[in-house]
PDB file of N, CA and C in Angstrom:
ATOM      1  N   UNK A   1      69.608  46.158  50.184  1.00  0.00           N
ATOM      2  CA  UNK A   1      68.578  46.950  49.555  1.00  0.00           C
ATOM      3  C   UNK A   1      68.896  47.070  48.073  1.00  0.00           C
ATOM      4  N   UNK A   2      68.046  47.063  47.139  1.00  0.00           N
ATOM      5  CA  UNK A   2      68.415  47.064  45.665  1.00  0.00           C
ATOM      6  C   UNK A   2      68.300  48.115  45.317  1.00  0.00           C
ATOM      7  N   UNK A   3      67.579  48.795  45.102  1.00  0.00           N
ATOM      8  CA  UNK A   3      67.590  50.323  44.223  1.00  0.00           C
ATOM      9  C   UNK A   3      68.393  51.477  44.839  1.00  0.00           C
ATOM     10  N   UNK A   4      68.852  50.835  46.467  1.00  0.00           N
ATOM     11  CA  UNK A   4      69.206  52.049  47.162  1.00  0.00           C
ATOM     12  C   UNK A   4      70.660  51.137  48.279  1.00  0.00           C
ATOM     13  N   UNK A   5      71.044  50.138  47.093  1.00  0.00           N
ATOM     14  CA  UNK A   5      72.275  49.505  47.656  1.00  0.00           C
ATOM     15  C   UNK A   5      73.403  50.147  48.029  1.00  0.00           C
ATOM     16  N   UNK A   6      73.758  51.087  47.834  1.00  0.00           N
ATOM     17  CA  UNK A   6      74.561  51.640  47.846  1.00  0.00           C
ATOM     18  C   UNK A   6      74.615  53.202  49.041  1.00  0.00           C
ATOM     19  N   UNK A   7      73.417  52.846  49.219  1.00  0.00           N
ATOM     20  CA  UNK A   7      72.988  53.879  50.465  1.00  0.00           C
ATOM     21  C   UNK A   7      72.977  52.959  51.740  1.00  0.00           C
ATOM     22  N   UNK A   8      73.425  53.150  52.870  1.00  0.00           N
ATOM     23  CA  UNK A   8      73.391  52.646  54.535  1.00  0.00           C
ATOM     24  C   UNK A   8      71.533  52.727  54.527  1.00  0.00           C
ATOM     25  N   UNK A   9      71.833  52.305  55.546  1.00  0.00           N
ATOM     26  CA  UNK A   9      70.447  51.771  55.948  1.00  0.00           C
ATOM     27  C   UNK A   9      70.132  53.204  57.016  1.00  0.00           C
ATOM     28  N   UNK A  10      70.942  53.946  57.278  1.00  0.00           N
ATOM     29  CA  UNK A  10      70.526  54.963  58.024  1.00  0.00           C
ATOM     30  C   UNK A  10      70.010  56.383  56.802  1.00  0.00           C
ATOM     31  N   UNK A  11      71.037  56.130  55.802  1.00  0.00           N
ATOM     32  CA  UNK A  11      70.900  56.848  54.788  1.00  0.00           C
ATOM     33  C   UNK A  11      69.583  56.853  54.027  1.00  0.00           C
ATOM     34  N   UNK A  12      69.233  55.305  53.775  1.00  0.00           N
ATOM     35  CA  UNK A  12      67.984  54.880  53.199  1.00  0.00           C
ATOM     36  C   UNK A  12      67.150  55.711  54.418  1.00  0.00           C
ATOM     37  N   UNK A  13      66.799  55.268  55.315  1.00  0.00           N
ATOM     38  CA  UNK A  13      65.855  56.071  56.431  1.00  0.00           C
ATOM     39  C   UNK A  13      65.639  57.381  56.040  1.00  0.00           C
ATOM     40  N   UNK A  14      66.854  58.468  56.509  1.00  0.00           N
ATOM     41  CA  UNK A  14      66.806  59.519  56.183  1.00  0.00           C
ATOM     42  C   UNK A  14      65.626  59.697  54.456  1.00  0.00           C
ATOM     43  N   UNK A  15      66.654  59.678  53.764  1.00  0.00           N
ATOM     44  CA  UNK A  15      65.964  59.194  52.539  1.00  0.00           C
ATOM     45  C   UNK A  15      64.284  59.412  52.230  1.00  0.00           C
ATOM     46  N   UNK A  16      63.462  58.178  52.780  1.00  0.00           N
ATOM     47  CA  UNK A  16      62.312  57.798  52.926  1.00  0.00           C
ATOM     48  C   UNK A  16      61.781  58.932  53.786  1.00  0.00           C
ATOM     49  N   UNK A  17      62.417  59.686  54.698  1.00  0.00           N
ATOM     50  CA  UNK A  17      61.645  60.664  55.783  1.00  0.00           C
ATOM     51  C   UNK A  17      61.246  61.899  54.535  1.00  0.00           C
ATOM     52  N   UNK A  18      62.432  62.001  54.119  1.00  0.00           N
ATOM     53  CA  UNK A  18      62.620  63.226  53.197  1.00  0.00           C
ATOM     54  C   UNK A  18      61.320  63.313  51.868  1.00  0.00           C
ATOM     55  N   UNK A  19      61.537  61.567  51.598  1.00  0.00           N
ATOM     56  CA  UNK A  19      60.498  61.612  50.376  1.00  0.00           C
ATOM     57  C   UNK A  19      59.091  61.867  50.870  1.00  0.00           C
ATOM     58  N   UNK A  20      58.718  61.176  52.417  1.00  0.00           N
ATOM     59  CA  UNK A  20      57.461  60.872  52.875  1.00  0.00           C
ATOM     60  C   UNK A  20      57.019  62.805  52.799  1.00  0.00           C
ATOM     61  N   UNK A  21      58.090  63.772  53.538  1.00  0.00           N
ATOM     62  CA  UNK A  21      58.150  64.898  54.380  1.00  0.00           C
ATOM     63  C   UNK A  21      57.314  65.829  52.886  1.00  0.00           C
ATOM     64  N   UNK A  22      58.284  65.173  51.723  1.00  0.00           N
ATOM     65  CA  UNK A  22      57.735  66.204  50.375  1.00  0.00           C
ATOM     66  C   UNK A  22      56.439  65.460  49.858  1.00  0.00           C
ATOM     67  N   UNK A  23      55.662  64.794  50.253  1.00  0.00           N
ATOM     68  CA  UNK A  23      54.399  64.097  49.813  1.00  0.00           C
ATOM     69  C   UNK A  23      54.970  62.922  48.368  1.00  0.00           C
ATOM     70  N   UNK A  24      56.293  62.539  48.556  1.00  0.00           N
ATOM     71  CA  UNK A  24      56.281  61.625  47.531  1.00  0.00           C
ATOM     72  C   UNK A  24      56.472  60.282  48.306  1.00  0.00           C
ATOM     73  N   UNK A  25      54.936  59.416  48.611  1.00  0.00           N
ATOM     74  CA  UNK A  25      54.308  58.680  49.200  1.00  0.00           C
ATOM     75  C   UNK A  25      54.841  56.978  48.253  1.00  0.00           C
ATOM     76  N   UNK A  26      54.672  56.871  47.947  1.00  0.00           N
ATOM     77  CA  UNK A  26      55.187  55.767  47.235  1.00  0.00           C
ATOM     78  C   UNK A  26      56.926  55.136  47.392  1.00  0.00           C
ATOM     79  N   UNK A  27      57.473  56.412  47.075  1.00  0.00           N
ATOM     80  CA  UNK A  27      58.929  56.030  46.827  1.00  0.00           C
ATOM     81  C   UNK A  27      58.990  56.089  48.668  1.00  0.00           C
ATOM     82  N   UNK A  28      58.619  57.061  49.232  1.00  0.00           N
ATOM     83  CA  UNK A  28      59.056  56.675  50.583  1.00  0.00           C
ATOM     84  C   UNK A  28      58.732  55.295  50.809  1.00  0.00           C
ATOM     85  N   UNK A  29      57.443  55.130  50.780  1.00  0.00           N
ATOM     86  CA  UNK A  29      57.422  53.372  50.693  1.00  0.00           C
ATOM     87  C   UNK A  29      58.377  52.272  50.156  1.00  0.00           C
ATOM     88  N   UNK A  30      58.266  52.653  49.136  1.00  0.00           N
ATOM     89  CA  UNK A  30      59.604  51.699  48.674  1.00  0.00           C
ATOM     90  C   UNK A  30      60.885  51.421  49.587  1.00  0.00           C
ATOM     91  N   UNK A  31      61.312  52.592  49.535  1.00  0.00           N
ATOM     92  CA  UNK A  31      62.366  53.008  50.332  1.00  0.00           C
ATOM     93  C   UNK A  31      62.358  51.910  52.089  1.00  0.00           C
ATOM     94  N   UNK A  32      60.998  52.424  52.584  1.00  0.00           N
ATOM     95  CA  UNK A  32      61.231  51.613  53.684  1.00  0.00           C
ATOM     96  C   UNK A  32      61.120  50.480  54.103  1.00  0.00           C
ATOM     97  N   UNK A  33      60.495  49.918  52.299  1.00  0.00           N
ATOM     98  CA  UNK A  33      59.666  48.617  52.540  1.00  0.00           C
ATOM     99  C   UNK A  33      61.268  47.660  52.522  1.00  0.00           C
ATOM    100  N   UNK A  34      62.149  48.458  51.934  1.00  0.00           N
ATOM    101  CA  UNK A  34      63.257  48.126  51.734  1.00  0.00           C
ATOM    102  C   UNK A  34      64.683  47.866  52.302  1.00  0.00           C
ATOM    103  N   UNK A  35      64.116  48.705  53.800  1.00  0.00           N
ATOM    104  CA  UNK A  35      65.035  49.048  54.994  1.00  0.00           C
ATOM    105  C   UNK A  35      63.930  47.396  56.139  1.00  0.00           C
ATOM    106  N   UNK A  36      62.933  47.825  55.529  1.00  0.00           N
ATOM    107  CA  UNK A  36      62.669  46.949  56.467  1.00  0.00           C
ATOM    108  C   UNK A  36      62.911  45.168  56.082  1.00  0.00           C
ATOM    109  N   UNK A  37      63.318  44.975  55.017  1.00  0.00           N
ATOM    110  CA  UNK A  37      63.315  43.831  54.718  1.00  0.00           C
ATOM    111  C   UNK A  37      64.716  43.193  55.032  1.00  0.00           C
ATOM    112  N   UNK A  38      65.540  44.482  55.326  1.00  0.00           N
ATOM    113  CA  UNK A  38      66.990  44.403  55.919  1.00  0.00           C
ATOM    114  C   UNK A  38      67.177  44.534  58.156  1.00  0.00           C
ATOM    115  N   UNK A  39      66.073  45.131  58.166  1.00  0.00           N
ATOM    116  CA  UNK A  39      65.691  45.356  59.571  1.00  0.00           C
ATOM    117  C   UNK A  39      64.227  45.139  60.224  1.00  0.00           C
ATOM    118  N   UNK A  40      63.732  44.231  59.596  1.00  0.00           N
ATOM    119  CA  UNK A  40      62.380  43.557  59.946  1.00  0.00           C
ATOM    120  C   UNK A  40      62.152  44.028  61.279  1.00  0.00           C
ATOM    121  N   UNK A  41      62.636  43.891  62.186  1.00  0.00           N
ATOM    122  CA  UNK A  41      62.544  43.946  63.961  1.00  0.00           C
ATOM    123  C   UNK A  41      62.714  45.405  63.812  1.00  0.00           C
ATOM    124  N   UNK A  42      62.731  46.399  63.358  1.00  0.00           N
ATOM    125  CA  UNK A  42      63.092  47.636  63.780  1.00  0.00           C
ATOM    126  C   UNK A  42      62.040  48.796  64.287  1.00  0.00           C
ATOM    127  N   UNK A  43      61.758  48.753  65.165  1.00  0.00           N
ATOM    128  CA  UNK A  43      60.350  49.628  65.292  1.00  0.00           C
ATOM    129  C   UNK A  43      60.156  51.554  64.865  1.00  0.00           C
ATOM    130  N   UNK A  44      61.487  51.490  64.004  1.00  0.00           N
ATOM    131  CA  UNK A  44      61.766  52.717  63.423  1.00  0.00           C
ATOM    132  C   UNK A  44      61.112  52.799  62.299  1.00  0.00           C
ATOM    133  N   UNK A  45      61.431  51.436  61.556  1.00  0.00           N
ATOM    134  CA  UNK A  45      60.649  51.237  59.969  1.00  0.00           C
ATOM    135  C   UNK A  45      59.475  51.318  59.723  1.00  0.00           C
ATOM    136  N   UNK A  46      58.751  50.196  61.347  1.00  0.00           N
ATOM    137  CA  UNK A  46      57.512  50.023  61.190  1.00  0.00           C
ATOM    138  C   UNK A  46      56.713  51.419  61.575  1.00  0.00           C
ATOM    139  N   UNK A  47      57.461  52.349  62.335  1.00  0.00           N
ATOM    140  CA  UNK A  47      56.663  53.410  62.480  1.00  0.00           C
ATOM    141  C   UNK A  47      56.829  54.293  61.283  1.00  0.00           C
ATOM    142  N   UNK A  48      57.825  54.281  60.593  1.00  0.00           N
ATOM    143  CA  UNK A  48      57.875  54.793  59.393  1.00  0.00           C
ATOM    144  C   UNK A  48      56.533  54.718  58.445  1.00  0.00           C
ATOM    145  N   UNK A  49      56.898  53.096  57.799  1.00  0.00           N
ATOM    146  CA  UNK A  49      55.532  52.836  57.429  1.00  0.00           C
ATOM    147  C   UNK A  49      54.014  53.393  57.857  1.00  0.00           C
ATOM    148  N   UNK A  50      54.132  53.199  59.127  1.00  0.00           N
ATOM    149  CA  UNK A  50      52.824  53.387  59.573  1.00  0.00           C
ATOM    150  C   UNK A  50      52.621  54.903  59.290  1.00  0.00           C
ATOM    151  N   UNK A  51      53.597  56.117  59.232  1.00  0.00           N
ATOM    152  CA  UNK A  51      53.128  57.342  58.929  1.00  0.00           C
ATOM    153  C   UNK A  51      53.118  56.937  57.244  1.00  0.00           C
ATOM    154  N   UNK A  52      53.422  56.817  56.899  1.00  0.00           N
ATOM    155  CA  UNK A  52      53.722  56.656  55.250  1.00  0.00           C
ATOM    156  C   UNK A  52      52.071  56.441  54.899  1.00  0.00           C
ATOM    157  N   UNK A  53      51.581  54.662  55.362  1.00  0.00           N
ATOM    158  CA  UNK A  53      50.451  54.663  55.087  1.00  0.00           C
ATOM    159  C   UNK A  53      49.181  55.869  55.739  1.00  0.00           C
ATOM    160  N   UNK A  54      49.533  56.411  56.603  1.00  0.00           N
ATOM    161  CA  UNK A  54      48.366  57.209  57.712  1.00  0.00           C
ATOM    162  C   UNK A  54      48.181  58.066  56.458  1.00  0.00           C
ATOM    163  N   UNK A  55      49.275  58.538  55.434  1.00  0.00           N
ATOM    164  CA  UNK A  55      49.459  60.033  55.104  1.00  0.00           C
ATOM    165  C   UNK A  55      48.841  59.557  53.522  1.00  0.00           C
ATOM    166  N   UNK A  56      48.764  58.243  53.558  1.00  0.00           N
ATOM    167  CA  UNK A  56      48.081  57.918  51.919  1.00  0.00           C
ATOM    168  C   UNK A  56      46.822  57.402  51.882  1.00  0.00           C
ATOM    169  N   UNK A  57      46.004  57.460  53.432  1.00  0.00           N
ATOM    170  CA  UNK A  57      44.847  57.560  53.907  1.00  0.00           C
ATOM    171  C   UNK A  57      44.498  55.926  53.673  1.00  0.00           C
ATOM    172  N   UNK A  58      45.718  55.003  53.969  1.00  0.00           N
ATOM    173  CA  UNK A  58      45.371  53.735  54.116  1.00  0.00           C
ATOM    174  C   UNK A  58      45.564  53.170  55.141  1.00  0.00           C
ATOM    175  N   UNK A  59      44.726  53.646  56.553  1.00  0.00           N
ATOM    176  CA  UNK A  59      44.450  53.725  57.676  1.00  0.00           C
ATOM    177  C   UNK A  59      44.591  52.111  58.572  1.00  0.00           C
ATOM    178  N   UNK A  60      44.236  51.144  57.847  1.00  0.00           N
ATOM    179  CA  UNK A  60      44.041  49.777  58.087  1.00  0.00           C
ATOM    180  C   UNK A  60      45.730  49.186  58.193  1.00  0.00           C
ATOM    181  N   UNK A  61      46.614  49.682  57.149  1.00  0.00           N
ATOM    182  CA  UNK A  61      47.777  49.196  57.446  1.00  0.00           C
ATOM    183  C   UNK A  61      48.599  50.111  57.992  1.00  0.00           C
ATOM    184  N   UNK A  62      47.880  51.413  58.382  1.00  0.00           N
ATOM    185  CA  UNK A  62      48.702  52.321  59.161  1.00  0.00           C
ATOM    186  C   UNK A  62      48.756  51.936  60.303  1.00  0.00           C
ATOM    187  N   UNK A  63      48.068  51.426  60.876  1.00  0.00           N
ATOM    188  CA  UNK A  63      47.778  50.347  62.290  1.00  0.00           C
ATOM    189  C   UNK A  63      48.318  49.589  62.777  1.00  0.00           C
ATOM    190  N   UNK A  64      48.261  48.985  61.897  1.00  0.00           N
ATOM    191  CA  UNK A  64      49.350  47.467  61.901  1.00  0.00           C
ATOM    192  C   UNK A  64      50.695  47.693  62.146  1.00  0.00           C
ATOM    193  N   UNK A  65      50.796  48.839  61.302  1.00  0.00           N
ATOM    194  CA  UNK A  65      52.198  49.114  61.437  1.00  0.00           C
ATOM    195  C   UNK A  65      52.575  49.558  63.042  1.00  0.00           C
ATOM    196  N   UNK A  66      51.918  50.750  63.597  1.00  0.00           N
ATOM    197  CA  UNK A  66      51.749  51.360  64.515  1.00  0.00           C
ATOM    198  C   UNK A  66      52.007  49.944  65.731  1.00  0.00           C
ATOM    199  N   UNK A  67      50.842  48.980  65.604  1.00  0.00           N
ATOM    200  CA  UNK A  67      51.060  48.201  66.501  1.00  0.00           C
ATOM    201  C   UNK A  67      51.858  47.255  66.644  1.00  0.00           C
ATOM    202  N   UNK A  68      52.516  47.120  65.264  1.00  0.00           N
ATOM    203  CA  UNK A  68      53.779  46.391  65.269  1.00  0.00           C
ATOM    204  C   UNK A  68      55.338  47.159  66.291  1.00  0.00           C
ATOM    205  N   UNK A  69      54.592  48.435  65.852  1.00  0.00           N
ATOM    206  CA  UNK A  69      55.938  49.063  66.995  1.00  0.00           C
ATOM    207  C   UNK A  69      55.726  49.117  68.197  1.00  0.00           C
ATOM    208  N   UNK A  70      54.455  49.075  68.839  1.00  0.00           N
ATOM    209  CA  UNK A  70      54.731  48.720  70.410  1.00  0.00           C
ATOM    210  C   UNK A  70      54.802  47.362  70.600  1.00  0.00           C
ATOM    211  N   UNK A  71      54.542  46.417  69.706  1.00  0.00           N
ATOM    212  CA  UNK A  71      55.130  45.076  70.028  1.00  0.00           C
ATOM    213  C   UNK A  71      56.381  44.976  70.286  1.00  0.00           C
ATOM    214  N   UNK A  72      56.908  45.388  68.978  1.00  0.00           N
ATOM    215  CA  UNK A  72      58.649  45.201  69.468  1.00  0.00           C
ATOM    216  C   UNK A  72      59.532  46.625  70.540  1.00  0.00           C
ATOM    217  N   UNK A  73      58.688  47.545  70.937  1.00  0.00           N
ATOM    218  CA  UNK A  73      58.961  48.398  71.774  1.00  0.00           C
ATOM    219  C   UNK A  73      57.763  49.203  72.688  1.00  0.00           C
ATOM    220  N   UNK A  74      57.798  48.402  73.167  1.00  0.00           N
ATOM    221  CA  UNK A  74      56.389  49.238  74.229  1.00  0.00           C
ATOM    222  C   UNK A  74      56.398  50.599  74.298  1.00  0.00           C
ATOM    223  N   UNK A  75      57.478  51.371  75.039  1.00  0.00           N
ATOM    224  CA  UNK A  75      57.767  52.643  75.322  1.00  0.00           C
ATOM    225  C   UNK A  75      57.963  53.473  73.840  1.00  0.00           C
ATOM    226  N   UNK A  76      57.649  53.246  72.802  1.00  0.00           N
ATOM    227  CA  UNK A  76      58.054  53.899  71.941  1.00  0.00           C
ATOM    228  C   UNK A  76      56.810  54.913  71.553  1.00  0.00           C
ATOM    229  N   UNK A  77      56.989  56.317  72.224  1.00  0.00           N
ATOM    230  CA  UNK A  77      56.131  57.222  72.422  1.00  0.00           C
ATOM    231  C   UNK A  77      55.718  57.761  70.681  1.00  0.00           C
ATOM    232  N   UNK A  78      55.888  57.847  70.033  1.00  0.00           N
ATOM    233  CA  UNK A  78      55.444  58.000  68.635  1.00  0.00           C
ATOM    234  C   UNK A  78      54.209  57.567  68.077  1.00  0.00           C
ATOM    235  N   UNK A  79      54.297  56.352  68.544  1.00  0.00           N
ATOM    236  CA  UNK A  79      53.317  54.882  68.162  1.00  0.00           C
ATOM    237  C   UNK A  79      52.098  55.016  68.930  1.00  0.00           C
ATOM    238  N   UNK A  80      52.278  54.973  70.009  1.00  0.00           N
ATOM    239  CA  UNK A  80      51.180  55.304  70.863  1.00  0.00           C
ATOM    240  C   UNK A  80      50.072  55.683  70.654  1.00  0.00           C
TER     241      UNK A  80
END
């Protein structure tokens, strides 16, 4: 991760929850676009994302995201 190399990838997470949690919508993005490029398969990120976008009322890739996480995890009650 570049801007946040020096942070774990659990750290980065945390991180991004925190920024998404205070309405700073962007940097959480960043943040996860950034975890995910290190954990592509992770259906943590993609649900991340998917609240990230829901909450910046860009509904179309909030979806995607969403359905990217029951692809790689069916049972993942969040997504649903």
């Amino acid at each position: 991760m570049k801007k946040n190399s020096n942070l774990s990838v659990g750290q980065a997470f945390t991180k991004a929850i925190m920024f998404m949690n205070s309405g700073r919508f962007a940097e959480a993005k960043q943040i996860s676009e950034e975890i995910k490029r290190v954990r592509p398969l992770s259906p943590d990120v993609h649900n991340l994302l998917g609240g990230i976008a829901f909450k910046m009322g860009v509904t179309a890739e909030a979806a995607n995201h969403f359905s990217r996480v029951v692809e790689l995890k069916p049972d993942h009650n969040e997504a649903r």
